[in-house]
PDB file of N, CA and C in Angstrom:
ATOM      1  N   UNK A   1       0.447  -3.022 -10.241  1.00  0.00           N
ATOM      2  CA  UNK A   1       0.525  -1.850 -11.062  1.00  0.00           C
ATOM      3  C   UNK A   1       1.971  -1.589 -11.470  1.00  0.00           C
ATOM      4  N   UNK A   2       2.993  -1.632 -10.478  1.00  0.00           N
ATOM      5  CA  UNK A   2       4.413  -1.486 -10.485  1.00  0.00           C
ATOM      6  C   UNK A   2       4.761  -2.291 -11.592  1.00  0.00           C
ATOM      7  N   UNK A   3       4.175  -3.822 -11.501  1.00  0.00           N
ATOM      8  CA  UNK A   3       5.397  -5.079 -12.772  1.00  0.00           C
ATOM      9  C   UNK A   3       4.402  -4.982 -13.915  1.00  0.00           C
ATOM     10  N   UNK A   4       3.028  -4.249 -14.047  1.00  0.00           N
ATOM     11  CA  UNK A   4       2.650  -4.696 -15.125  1.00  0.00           C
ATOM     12  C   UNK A   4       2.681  -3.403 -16.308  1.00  0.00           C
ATOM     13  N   UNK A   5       3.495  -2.283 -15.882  1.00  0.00           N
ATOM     14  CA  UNK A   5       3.441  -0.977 -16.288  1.00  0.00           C
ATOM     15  C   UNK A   5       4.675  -1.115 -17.310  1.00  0.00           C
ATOM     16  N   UNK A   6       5.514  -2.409 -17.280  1.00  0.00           N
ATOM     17  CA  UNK A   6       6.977  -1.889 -18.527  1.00  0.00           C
ATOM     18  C   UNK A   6       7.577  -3.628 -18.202  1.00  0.00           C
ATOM     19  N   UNK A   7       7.960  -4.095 -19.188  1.00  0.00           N
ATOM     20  CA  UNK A   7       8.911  -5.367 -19.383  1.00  0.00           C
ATOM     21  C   UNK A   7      10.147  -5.524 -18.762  1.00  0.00           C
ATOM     22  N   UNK A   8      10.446  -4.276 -18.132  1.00  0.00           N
ATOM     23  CA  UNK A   8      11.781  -3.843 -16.891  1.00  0.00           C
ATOM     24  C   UNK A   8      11.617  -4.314 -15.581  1.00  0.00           C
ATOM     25  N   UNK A   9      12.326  -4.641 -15.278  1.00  0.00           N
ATOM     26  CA  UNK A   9      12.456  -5.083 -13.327  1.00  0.00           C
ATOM     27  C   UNK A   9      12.087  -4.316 -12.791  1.00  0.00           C
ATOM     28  N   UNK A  10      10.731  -3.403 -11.966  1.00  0.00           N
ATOM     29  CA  UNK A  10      10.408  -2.491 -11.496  1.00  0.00           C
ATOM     30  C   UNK A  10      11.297  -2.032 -10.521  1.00  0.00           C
ATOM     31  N   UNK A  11      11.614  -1.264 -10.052  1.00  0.00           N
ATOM     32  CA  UNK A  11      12.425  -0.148  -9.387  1.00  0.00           C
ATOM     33  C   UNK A  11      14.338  -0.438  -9.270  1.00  0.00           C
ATOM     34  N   UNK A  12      14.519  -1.569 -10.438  1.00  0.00           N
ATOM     35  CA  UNK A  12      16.013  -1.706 -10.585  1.00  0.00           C
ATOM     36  C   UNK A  12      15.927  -1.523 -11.609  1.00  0.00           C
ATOM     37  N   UNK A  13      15.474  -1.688 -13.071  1.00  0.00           N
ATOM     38  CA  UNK A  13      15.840  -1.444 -14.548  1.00  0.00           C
ATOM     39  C   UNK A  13      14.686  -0.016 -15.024  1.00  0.00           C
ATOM     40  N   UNK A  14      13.902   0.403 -13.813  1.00  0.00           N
ATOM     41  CA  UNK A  14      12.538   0.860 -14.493  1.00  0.00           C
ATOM     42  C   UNK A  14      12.115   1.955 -13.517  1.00  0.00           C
ATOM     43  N   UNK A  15      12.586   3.231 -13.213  1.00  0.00           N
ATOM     44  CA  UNK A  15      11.440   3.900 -12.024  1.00  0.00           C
ATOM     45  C   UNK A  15      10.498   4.434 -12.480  1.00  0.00           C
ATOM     46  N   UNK A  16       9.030   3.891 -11.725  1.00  0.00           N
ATOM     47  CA  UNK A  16       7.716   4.802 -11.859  1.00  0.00           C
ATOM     48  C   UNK A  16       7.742   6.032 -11.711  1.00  0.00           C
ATOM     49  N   UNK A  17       6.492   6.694 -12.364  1.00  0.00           N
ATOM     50  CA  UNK A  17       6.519   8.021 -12.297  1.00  0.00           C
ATOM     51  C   UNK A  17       6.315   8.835 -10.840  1.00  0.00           C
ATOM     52  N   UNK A  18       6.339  10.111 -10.257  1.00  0.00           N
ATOM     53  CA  UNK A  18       6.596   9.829  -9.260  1.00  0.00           C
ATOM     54  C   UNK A  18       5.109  10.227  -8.853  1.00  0.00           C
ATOM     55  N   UNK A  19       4.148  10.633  -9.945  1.00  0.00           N
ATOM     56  CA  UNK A  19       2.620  10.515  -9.221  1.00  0.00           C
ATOM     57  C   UNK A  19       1.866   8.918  -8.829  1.00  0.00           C
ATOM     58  N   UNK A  20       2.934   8.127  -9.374  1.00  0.00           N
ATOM     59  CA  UNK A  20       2.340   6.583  -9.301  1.00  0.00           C
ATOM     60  C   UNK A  20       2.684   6.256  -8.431  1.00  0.00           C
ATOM     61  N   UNK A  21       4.235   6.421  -7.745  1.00  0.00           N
ATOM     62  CA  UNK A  21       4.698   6.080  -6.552  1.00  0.00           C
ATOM     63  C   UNK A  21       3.868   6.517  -5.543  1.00  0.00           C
ATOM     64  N   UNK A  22       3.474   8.222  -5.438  1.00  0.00           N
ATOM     65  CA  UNK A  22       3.052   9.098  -4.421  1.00  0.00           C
ATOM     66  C   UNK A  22       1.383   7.714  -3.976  1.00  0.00           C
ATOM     67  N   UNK A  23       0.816   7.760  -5.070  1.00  0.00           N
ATOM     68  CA  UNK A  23      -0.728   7.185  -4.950  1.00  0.00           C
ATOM     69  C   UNK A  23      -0.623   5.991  -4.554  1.00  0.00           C
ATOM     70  N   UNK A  24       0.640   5.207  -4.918  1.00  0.00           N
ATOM     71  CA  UNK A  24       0.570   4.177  -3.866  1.00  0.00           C
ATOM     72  C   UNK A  24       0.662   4.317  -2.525  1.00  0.00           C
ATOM     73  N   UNK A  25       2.203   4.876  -2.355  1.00  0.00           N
ATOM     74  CA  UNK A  25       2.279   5.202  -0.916  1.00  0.00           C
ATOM     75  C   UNK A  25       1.331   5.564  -0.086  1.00  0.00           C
ATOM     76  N   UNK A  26       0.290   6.078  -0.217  1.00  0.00           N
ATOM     77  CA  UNK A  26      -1.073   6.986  -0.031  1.00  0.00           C
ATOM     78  C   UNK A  26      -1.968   5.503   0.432  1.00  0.00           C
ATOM     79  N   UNK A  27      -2.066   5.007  -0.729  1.00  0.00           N
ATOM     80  CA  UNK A  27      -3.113   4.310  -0.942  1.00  0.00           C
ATOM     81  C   UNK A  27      -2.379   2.909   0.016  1.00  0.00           C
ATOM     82  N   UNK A  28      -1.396   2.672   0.506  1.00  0.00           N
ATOM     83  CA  UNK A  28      -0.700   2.162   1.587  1.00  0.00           C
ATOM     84  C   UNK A  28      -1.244   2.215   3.005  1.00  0.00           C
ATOM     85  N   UNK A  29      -0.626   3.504   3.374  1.00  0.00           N
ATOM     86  CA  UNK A  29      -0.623   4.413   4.204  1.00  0.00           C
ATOM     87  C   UNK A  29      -2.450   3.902   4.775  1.00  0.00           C
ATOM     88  N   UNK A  30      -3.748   4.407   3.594  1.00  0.00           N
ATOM     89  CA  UNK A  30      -4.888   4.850   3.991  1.00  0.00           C
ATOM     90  C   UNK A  30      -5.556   3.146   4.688  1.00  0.00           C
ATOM     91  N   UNK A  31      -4.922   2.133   3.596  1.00  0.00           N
ATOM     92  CA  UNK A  31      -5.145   0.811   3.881  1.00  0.00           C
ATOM     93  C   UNK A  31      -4.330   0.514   5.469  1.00  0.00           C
ATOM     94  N   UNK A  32      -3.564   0.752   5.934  1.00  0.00           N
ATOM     95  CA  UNK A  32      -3.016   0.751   6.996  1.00  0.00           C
ATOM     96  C   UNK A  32      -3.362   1.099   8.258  1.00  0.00           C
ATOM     97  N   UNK A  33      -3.741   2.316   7.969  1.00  0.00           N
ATOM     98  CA  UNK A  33      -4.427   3.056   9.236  1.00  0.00           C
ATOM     99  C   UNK A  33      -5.983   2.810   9.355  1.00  0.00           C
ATOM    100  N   UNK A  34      -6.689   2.369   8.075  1.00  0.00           N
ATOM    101  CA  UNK A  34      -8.059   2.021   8.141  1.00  0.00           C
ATOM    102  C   UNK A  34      -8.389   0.733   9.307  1.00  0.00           C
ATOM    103  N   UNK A  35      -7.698   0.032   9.114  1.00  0.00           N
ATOM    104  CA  UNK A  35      -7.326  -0.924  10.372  1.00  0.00           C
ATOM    105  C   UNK A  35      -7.387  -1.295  11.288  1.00  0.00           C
ATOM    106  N   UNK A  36      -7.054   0.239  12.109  1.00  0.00           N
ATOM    107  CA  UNK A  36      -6.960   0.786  13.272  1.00  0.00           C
ATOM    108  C   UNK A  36      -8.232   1.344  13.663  1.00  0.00           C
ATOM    109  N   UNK A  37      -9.182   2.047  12.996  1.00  0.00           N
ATOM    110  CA  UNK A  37     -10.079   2.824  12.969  1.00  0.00           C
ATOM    111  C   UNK A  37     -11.248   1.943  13.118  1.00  0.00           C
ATOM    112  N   UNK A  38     -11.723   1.773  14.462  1.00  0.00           N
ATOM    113  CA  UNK A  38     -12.986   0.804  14.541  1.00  0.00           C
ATOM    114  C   UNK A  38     -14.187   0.805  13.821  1.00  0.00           C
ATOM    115  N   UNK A  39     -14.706   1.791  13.479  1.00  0.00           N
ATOM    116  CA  UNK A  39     -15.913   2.034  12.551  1.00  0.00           C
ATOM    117  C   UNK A  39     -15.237   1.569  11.109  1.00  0.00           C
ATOM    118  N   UNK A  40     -14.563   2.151  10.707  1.00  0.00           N
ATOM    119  CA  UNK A  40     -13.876   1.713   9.193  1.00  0.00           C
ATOM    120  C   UNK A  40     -13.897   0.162   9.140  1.00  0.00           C
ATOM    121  N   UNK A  41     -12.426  -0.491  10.570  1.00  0.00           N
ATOM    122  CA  UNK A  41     -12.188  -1.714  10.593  1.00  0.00           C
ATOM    123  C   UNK A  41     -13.704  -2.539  10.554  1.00  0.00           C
ATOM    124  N   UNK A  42     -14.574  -1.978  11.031  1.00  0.00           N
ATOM    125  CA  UNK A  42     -15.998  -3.615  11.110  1.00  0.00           C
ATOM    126  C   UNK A  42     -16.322  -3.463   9.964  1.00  0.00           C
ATOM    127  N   UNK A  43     -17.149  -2.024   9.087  1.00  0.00           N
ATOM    128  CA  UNK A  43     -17.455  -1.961   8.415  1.00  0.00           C
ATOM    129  C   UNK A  43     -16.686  -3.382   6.906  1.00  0.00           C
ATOM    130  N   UNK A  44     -15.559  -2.959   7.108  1.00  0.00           N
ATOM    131  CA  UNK A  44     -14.752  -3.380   6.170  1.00  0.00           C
ATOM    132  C   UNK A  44     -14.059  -4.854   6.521  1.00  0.00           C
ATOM    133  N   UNK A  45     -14.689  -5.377   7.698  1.00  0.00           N
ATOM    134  CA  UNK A  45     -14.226  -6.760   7.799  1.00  0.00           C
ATOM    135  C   UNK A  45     -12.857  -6.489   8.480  1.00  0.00           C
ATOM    136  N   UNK A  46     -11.733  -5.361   8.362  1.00  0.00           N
ATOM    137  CA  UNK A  46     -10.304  -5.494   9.049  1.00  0.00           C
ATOM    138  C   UNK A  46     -10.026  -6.026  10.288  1.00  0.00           C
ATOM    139  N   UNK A  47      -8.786  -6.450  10.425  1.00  0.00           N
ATOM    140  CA  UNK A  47      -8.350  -6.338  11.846  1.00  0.00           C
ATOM    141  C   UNK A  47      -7.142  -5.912  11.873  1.00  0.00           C
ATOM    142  N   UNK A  48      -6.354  -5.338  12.932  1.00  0.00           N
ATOM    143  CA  UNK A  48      -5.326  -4.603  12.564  1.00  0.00           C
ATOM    144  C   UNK A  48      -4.091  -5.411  12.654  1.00  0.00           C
ATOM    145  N   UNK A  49      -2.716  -5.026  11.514  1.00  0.00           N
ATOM    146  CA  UNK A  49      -1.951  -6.223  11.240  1.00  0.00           C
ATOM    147  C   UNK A  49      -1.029  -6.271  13.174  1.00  0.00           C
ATOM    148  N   UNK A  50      -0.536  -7.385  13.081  1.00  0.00           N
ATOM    149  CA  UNK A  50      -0.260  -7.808  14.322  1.00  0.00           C
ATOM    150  C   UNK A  50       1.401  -7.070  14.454  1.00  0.00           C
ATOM    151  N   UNK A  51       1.987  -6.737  15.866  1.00  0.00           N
ATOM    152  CA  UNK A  51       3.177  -5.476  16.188  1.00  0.00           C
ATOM    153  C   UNK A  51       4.469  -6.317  15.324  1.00  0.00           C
ATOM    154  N   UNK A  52       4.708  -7.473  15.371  1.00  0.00           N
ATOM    155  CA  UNK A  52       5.627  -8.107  14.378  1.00  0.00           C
ATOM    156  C   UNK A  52       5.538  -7.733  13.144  1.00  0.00           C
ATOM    157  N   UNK A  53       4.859  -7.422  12.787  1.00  0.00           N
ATOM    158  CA  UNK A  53       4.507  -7.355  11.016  1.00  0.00           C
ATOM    159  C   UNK A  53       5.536  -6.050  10.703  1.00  0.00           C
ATOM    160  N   UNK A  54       5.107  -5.476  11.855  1.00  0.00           N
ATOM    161  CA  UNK A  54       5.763  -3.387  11.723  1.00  0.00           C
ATOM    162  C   UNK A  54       7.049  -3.483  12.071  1.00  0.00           C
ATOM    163  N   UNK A  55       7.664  -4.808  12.826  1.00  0.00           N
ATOM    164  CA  UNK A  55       9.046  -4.567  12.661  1.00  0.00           C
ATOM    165  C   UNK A  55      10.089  -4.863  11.673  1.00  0.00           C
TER     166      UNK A  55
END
């Protein structure tokens, strides 16, 4: 969504708006923690990313 929104280098020649940023971050965030959440995680095939990943 970020590189295909303007012909600019996204967040060095180009900043998104900041409701686009917010809904990612969000939409980050919800993918992240879904993960964790055993009913969510089977449903949805997840497993949660491994403690290296977060450092």
């Amino acid at each position: 969504m970020h590189i295909i929104r303007t012909r600019k280098i996204p967040f060095l020649q180009s900043m998104a708006s900041p409701a686009l940023i917010l809904t990612t971050l969000i939409a980050v965030v919800i993918g992240s923690v879904a993960s964790y959440i055993p009913v969510v995680a089977n449903f949805l095939g997840m497993v949660p990313l491994p403690a290296v990943y977060w450092i």
